[in-house]
PDB file of N, CA and C in Angstrom:
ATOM      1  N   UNK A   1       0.797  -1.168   0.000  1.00  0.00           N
ATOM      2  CA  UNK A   1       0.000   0.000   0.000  1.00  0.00           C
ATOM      3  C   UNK A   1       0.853   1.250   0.000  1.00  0.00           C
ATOM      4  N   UNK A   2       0.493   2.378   0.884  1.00  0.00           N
ATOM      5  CA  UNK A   2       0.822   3.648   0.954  1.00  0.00           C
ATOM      6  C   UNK A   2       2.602   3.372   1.425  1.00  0.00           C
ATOM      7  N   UNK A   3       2.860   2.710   2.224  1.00  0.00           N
ATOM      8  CA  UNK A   3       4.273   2.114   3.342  1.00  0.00           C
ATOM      9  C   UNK A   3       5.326   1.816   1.596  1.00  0.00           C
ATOM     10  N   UNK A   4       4.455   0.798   0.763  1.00  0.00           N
ATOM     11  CA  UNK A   4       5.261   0.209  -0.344  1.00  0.00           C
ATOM     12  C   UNK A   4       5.326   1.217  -1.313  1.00  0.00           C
ATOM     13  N   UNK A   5       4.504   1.528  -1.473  1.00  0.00           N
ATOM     14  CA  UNK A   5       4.863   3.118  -2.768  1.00  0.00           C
ATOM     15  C   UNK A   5       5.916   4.469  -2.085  1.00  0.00           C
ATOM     16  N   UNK A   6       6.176   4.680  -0.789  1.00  0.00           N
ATOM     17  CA  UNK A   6       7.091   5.599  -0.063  1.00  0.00           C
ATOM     18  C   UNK A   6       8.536   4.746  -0.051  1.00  0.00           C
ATOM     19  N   UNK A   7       8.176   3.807  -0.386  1.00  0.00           N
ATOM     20  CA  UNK A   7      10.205   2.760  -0.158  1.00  0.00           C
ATOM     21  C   UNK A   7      10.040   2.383  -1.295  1.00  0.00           C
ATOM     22  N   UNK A   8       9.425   2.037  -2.396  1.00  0.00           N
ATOM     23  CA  UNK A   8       9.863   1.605  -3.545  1.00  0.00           C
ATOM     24  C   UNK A   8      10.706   2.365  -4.749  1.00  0.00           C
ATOM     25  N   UNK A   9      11.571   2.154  -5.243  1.00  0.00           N
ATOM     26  CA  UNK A   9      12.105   3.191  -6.037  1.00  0.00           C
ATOM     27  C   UNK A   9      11.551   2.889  -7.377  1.00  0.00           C
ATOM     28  N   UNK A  10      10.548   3.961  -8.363  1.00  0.00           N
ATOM     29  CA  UNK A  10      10.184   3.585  -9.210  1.00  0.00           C
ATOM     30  C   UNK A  10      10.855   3.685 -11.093  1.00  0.00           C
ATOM     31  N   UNK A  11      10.661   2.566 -11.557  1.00  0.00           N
ATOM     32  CA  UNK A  11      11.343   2.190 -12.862  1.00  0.00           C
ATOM     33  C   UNK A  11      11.803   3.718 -13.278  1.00  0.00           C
ATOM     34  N   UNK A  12      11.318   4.866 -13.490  1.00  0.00           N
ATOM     35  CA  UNK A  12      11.778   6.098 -14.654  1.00  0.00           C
ATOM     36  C   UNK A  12      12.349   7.065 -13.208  1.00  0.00           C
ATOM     37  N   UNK A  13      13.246   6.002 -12.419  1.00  0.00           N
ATOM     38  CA  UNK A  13      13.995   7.085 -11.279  1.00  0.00           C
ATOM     39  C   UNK A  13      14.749   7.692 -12.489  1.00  0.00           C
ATOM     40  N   UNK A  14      14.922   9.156 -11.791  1.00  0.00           N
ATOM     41  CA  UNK A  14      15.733   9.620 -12.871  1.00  0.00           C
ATOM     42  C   UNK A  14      17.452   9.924 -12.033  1.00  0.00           C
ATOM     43  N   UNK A  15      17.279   9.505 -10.898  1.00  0.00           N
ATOM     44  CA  UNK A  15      18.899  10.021 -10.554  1.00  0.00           C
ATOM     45  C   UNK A  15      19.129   9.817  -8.814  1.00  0.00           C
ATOM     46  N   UNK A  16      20.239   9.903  -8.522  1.00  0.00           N
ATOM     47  CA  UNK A  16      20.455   9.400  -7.053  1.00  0.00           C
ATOM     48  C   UNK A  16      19.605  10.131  -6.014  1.00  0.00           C
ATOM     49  N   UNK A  17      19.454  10.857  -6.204  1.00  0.00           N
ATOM     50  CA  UNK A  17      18.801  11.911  -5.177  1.00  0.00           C
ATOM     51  C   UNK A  17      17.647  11.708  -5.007  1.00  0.00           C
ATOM     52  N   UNK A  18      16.482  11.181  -6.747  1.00  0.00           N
ATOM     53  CA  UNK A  18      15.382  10.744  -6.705  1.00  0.00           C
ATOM     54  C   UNK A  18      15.253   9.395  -5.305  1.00  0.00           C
ATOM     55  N   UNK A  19      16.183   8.662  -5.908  1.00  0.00           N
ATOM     56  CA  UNK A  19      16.539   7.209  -5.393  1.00  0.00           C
ATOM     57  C   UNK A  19      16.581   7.285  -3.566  1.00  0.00           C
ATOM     58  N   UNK A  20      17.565   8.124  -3.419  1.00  0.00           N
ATOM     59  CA  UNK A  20      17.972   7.990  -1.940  1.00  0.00           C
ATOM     60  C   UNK A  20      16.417   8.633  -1.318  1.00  0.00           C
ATOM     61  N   UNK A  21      15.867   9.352  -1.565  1.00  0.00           N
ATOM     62  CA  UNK A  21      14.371   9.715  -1.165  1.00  0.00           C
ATOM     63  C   UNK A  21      13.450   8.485  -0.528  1.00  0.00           C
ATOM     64  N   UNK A  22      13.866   7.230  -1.152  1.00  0.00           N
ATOM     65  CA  UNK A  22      13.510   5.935  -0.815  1.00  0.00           C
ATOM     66  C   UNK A  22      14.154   5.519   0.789  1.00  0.00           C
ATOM     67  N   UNK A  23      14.696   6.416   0.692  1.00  0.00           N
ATOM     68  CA  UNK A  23      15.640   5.580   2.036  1.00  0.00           C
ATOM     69  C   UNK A  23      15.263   6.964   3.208  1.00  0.00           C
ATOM     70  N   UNK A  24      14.221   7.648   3.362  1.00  0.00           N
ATOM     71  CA  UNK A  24      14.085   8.822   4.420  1.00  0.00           C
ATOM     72  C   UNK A  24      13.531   8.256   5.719  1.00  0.00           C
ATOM     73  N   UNK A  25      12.441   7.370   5.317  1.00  0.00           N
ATOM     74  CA  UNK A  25      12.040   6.950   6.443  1.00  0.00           C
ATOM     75  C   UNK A  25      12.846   5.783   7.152  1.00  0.00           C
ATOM     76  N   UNK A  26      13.308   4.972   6.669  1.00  0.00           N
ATOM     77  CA  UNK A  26      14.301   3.794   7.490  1.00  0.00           C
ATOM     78  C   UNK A  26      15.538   4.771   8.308  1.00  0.00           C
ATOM     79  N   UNK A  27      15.977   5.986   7.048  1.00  0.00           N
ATOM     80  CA  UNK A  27      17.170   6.721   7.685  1.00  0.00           C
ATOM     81  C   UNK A  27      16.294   7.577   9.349  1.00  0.00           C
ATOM     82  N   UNK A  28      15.182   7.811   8.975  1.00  0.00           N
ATOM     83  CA  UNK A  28      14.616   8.532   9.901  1.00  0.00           C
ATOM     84  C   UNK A  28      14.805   7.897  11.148  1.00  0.00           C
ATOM     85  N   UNK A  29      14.985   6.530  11.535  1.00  0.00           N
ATOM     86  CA  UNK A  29      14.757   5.611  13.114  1.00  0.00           C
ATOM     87  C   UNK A  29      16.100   5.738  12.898  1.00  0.00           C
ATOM     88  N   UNK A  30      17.246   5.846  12.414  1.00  0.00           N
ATOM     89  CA  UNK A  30      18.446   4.923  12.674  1.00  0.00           C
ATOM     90  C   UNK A  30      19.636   6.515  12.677  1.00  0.00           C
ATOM     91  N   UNK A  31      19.209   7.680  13.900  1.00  0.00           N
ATOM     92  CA  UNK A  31      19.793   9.038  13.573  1.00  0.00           C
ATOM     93  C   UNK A  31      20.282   9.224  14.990  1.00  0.00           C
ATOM     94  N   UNK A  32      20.250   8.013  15.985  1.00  0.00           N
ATOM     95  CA  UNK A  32      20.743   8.125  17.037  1.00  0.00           C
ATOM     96  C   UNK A  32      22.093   6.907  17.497  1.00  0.00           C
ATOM     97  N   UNK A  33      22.890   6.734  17.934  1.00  0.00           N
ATOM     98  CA  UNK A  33      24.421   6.006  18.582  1.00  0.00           C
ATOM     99  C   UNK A  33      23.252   4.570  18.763  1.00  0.00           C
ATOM    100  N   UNK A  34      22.305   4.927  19.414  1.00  0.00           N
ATOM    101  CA  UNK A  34      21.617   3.029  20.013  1.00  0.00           C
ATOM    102  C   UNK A  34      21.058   3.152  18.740  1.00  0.00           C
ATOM    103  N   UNK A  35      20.173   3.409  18.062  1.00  0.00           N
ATOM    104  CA  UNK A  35      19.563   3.030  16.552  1.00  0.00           C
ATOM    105  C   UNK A  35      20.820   2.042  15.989  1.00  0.00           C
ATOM    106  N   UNK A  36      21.418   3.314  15.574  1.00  0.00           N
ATOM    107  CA  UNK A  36      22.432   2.807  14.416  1.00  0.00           C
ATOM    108  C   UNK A  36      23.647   1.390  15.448  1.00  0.00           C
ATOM    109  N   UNK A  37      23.895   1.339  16.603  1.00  0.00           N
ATOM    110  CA  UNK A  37      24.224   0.133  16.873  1.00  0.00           C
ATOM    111  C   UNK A  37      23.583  -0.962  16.726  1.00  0.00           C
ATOM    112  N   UNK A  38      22.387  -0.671  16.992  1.00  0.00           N
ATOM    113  CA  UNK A  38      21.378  -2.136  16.884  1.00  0.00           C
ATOM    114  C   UNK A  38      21.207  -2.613  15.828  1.00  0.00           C
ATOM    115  N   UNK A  39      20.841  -1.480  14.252  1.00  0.00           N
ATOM    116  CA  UNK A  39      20.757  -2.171  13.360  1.00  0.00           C
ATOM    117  C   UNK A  39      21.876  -2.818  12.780  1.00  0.00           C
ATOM    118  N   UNK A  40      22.856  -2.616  12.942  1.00  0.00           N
ATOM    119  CA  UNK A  40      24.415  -2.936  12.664  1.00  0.00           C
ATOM    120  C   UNK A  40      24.363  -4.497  13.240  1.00  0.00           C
ATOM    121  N   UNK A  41      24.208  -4.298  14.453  1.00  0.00           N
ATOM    122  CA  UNK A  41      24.199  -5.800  15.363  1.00  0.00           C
ATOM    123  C   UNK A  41      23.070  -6.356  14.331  1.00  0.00           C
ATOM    124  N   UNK A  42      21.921  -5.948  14.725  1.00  0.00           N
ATOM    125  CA  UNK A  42      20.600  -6.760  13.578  1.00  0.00           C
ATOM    126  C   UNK A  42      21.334  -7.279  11.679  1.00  0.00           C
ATOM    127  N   UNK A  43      21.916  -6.336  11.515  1.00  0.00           N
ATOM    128  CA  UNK A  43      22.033  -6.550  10.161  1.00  0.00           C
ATOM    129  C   UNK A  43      22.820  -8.163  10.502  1.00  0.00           C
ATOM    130  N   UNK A  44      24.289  -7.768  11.055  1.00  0.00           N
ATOM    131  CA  UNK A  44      25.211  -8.908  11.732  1.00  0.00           C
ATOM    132  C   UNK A  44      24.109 -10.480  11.664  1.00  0.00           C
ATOM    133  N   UNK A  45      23.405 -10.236  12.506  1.00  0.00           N
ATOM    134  CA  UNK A  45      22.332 -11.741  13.189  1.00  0.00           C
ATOM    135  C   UNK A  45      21.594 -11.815  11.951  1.00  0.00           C
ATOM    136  N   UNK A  46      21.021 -11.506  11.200  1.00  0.00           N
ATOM    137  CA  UNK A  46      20.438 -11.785   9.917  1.00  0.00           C
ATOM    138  C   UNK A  46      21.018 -12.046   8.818  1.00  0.00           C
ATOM    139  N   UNK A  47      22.172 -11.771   8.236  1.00  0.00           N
ATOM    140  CA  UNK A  47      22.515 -12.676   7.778  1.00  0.00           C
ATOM    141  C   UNK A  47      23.349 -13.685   7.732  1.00  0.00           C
ATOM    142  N   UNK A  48      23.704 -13.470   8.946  1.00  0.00           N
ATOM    143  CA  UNK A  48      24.277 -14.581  10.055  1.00  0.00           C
ATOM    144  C   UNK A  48      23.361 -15.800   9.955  1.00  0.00           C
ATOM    145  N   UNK A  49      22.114 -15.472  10.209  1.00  0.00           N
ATOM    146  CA  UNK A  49      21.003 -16.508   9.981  1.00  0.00           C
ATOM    147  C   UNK A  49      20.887 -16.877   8.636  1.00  0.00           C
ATOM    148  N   UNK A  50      21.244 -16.203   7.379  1.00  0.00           N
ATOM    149  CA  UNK A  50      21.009 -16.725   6.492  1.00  0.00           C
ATOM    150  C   UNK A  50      21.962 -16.971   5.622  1.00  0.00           C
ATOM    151  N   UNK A  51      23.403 -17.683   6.699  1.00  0.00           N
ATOM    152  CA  UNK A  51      24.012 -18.708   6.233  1.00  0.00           C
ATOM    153  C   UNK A  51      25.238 -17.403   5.362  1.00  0.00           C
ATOM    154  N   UNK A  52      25.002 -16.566   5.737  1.00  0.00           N
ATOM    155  CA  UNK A  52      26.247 -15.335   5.444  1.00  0.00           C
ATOM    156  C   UNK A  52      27.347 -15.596   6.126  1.00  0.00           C
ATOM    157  N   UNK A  53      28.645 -15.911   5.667  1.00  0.00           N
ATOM    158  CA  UNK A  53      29.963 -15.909   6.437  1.00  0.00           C
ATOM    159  C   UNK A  53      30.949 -14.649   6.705  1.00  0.00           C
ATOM    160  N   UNK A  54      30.641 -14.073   4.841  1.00  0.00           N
ATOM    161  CA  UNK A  54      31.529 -13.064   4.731  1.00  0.00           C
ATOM    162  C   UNK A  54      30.688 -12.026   4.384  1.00  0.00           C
ATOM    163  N   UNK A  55      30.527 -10.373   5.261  1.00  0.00           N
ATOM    164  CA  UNK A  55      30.097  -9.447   5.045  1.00  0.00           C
ATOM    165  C   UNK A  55      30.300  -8.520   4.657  1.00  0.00           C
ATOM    166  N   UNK A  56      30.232  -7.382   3.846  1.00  0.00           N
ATOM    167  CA  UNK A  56      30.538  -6.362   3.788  1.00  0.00           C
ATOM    168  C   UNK A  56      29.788  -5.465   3.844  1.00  0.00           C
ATOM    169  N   UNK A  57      29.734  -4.569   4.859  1.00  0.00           N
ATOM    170  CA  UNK A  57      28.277  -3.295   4.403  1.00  0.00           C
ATOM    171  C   UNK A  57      28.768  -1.915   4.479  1.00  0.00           C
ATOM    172  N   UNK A  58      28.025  -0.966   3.309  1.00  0.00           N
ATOM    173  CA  UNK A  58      28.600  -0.453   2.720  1.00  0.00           C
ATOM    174  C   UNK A  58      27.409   0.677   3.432  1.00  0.00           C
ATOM    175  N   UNK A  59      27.864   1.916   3.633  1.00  0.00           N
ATOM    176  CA  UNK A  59      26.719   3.126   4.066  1.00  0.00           C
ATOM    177  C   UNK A  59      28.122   4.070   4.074  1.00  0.00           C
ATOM    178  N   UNK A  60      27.115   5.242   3.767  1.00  0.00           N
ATOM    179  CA  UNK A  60      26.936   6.105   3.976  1.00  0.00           C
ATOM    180  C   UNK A  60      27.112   7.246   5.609  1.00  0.00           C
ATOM    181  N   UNK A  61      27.966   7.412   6.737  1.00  0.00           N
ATOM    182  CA  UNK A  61      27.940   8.032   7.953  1.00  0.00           C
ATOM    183  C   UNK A  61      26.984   9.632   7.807  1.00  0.00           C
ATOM    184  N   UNK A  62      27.203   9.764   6.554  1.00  0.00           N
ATOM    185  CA  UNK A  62      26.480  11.474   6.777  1.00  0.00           C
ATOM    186  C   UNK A  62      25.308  11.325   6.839  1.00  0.00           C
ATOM    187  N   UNK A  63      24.718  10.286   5.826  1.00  0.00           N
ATOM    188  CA  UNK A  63      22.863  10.065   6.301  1.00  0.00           C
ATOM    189  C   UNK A  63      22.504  10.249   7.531  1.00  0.00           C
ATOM    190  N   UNK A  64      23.077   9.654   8.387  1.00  0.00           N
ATOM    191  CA  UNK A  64      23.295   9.495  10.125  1.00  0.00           C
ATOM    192  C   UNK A  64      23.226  10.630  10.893  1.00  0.00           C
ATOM    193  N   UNK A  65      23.481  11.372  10.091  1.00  0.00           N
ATOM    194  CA  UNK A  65      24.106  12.907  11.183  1.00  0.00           C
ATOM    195  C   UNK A  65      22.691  14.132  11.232  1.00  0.00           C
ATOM    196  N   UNK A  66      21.878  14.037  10.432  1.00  0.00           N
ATOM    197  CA  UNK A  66      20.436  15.077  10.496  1.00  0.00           C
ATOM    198  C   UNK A  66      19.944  14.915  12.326  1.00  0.00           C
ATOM    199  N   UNK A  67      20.084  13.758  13.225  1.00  0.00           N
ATOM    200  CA  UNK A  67      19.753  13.588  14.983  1.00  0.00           C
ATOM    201  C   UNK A  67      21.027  14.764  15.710  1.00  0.00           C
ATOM    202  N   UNK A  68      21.795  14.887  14.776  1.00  0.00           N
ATOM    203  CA  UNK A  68      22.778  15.799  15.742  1.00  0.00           C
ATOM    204  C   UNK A  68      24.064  15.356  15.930  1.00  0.00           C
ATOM    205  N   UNK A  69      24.253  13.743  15.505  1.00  0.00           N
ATOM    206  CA  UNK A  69      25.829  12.898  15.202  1.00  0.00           C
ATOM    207  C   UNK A  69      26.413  13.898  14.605  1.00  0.00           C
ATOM    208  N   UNK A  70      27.942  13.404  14.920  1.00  0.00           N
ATOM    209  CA  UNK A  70      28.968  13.465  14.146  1.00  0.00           C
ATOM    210  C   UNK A  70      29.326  12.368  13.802  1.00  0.00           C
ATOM    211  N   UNK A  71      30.116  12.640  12.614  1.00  0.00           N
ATOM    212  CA  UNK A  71      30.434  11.704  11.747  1.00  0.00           C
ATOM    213  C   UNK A  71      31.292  10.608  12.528  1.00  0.00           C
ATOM    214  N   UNK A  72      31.592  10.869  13.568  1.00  0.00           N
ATOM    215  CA  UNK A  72      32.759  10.363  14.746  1.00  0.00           C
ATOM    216  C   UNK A  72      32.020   9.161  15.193  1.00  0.00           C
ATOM    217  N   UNK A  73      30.780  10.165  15.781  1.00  0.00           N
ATOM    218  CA  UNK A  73      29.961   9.043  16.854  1.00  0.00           C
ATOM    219  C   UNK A  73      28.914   8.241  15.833  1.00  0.00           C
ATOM    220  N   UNK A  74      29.009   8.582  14.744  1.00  0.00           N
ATOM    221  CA  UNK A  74      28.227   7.537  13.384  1.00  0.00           C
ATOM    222  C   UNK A  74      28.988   6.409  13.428  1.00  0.00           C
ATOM    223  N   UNK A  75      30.403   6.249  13.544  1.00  0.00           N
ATOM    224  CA  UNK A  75      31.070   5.460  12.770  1.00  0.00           C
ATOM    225  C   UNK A  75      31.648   4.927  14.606  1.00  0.00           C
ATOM    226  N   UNK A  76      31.708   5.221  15.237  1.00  0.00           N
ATOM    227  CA  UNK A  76      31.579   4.650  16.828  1.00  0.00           C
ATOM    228  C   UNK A  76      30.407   3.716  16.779  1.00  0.00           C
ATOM    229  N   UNK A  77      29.270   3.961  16.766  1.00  0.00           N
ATOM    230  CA  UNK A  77      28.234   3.588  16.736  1.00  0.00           C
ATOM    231  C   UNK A  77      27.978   2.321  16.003  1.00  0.00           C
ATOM    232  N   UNK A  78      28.387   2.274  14.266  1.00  0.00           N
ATOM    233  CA  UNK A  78      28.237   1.081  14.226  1.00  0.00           C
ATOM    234  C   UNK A  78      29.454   0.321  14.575  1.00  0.00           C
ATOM    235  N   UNK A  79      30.520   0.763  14.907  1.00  0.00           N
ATOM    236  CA  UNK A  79      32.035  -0.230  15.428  1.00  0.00           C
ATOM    237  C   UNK A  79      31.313  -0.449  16.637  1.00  0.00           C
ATOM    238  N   UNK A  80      30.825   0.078  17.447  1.00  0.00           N
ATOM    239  CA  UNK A  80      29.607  -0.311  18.675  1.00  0.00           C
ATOM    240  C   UNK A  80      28.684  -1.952  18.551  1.00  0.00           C
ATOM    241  N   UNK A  81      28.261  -1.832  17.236  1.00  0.00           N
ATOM    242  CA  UNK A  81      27.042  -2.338  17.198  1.00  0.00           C
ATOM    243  C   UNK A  81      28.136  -3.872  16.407  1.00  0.00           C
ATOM    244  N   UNK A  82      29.066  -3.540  15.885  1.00  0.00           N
ATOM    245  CA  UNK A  82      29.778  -4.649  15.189  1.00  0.00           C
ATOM    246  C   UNK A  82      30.474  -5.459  16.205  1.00  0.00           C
ATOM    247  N   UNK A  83      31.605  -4.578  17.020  1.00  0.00           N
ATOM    248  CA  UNK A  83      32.105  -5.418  18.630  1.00  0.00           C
ATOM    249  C   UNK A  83      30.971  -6.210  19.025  1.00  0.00           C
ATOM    250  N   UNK A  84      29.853  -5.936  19.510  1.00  0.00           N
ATOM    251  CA  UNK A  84      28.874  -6.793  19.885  1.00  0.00           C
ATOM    252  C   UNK A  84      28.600  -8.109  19.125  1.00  0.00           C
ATOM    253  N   UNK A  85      28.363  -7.707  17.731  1.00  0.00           N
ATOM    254  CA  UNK A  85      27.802  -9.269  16.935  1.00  0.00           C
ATOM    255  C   UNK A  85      29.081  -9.827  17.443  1.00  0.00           C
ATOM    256  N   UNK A  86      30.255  -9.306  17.048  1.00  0.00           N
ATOM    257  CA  UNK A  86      31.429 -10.446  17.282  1.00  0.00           C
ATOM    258  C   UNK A  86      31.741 -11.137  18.160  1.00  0.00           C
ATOM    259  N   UNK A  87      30.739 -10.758  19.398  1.00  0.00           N
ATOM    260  CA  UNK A  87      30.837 -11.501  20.532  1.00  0.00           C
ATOM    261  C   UNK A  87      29.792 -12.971  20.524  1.00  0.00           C
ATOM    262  N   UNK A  88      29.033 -12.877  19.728  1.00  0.00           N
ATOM    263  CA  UNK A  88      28.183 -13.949  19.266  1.00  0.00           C
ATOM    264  C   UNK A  88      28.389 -14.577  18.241  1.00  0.00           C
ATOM    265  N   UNK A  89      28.453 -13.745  17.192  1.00  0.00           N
ATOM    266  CA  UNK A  89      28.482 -14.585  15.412  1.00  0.00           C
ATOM    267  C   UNK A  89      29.645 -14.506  15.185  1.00  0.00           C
ATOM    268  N   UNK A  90      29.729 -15.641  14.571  1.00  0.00           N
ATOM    269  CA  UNK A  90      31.767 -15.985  13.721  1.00  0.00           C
ATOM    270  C   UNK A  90      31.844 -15.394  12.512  1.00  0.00           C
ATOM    271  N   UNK A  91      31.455 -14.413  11.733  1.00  0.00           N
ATOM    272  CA  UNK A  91      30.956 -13.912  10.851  1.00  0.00           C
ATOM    273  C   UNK A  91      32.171 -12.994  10.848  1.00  0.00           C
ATOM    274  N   UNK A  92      32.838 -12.837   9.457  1.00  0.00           N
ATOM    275  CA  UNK A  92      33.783 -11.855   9.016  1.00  0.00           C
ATOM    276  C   UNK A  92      32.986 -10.463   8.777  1.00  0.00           C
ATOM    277  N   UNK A  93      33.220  -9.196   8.922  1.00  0.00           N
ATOM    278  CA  UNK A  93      32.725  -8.017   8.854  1.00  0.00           C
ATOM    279  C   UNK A  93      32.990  -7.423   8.255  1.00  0.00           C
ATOM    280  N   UNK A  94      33.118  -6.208   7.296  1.00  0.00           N
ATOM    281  CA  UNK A  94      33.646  -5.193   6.712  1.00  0.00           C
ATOM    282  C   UNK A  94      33.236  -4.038   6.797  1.00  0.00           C
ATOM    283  N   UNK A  95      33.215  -2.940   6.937  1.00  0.00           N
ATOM    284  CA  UNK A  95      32.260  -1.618   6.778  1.00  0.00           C
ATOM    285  C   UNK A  95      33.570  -1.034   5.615  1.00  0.00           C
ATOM    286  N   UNK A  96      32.091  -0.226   4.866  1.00  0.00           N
ATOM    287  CA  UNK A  96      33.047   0.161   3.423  1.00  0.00           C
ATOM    288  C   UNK A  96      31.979   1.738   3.658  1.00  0.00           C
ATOM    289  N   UNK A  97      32.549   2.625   3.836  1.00  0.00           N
ATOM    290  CA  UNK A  97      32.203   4.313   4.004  1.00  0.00           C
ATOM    291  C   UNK A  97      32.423   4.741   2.454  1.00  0.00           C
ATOM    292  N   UNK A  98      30.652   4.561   2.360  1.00  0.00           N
ATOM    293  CA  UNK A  98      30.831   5.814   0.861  1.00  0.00           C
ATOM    294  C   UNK A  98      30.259   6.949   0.847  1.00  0.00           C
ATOM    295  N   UNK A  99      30.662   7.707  -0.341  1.00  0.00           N
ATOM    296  CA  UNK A  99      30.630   8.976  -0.447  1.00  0.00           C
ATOM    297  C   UNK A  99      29.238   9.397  -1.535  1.00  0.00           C
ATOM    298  N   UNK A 100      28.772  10.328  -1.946  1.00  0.00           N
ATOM    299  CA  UNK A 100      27.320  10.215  -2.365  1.00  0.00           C
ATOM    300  C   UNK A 100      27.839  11.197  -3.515  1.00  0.00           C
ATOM    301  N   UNK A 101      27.758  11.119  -4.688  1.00  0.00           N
ATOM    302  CA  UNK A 101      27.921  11.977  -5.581  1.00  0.00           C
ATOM    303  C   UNK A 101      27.375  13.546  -5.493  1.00  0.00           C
ATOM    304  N   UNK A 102      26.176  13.313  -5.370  1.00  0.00           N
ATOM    305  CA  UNK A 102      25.157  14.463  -5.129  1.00  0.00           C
ATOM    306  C   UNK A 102      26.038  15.326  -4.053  1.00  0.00           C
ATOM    307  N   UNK A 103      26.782  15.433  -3.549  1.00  0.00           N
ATOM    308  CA  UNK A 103      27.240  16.050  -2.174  1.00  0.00           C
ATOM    309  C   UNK A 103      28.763  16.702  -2.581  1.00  0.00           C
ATOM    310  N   UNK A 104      29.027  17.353  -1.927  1.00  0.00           N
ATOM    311  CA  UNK A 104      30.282  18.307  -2.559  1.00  0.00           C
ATOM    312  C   UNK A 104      31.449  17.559  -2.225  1.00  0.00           C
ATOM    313  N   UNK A 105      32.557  17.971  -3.063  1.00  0.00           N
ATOM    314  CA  UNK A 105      33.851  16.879  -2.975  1.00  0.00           C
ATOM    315  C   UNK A 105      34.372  16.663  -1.390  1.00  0.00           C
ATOM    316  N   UNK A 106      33.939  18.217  -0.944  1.00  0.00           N
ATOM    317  CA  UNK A 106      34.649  18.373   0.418  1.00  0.00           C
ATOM    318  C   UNK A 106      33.905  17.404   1.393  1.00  0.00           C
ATOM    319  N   UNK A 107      32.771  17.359   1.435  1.00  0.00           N
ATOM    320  CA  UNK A 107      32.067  16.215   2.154  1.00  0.00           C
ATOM    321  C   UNK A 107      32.326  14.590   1.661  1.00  0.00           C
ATOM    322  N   UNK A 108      32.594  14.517   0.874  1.00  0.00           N
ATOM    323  CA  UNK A 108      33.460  12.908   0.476  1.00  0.00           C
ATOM    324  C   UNK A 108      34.663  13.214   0.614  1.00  0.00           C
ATOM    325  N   UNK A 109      35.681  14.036   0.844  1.00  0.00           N
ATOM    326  CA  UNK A 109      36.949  13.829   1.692  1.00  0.00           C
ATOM    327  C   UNK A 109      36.998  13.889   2.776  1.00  0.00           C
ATOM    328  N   UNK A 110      35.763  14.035   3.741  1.00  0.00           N
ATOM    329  CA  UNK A 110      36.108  14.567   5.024  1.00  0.00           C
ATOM    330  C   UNK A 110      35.387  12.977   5.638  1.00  0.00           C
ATOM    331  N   UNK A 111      34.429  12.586   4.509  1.00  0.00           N
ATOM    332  CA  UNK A 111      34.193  10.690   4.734  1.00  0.00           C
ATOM    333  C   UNK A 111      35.323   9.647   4.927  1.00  0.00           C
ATOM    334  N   UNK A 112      36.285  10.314   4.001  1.00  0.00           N
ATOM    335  CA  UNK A 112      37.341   8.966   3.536  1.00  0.00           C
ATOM    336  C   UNK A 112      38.293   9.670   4.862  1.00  0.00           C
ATOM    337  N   UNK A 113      38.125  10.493   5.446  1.00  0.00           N
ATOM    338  CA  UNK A 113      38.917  11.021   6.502  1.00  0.00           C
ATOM    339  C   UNK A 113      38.490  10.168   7.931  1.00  0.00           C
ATOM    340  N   UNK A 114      37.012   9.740   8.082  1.00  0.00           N
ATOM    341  CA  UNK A 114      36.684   9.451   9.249  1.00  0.00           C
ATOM    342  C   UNK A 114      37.162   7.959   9.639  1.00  0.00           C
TER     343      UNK A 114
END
C-alpha cells in the first residue's frame, strides 16, 4: 500500500537523489548512537542466519548525522554495534564508508577522513 509506494524506487527514477528519497524513512529511526548500533548488530544476526559468512556493508555516515551525530559518533556507533555481533556470530565483517555523488567533494573527503 501507501508504506510500499514511499520505499519503492520507481522504474523512470531519474537520478540518485530521486533514489535515496527511498531511504528517508528507514534513515529517519536509525539518527541516534543506540539506533544505528542495533541495526548494525541486527544486520550482523540476519545474515548470520542466512548462512552469510563473509560481510561487507557499505553506508553512507552522513545520512546518520540530520539527529545531531557526528560523523565520529556515526562510525563509533556502528564499530559499537559490530564489537557486539562479534561476541556472538563468527561472521567476518567489513564496513566500506561511501561517499554520495550528489554532495560536494569536500564532504566525500572529510568521509574517507573518518
Amino acid at each position: 500500500g501507501e508504506l510500499t509506494a514511499l520505499m519503492s524506487v520507481p522504474e523512470d527514477c531519474i537520478n540518485l537523489v530521486e533514489y535515496l528519497k527511498r531511504f528517508a524513512l528507514p534513515l529517519s529511526v536509525m539518527q541516534t548512537s543506540e539506533a544505528i548500533s542495533r541495526v548494525m548488530y541486527e544486520v550482523c544476526e540476519d545474515a548470520w542466519k542466512d548462512n552469510v559468512r563473509y560481510l561487507e556493508v557499505r553506508f553512507s555516515p552522513i545520512l546518520h548525522t540530520e539527529g545531531g551525530l557526528s560523523l565520529s559518533n556515526v562510525m563509533n556507533a556502528v564499530c559499537d554495534g559490530l564489537a557486539l555481533a562479534s561476541f556472538s556470530i563468527p561472521m567476518k565483517v567489513g564496513i566500506i564508508v561511501c561517499g554520495l555523488r550528489h554532495l560536494s567533494p569536500e564532504v566525500t573527503h572529510t568521509l574517507a577522513e573518518v
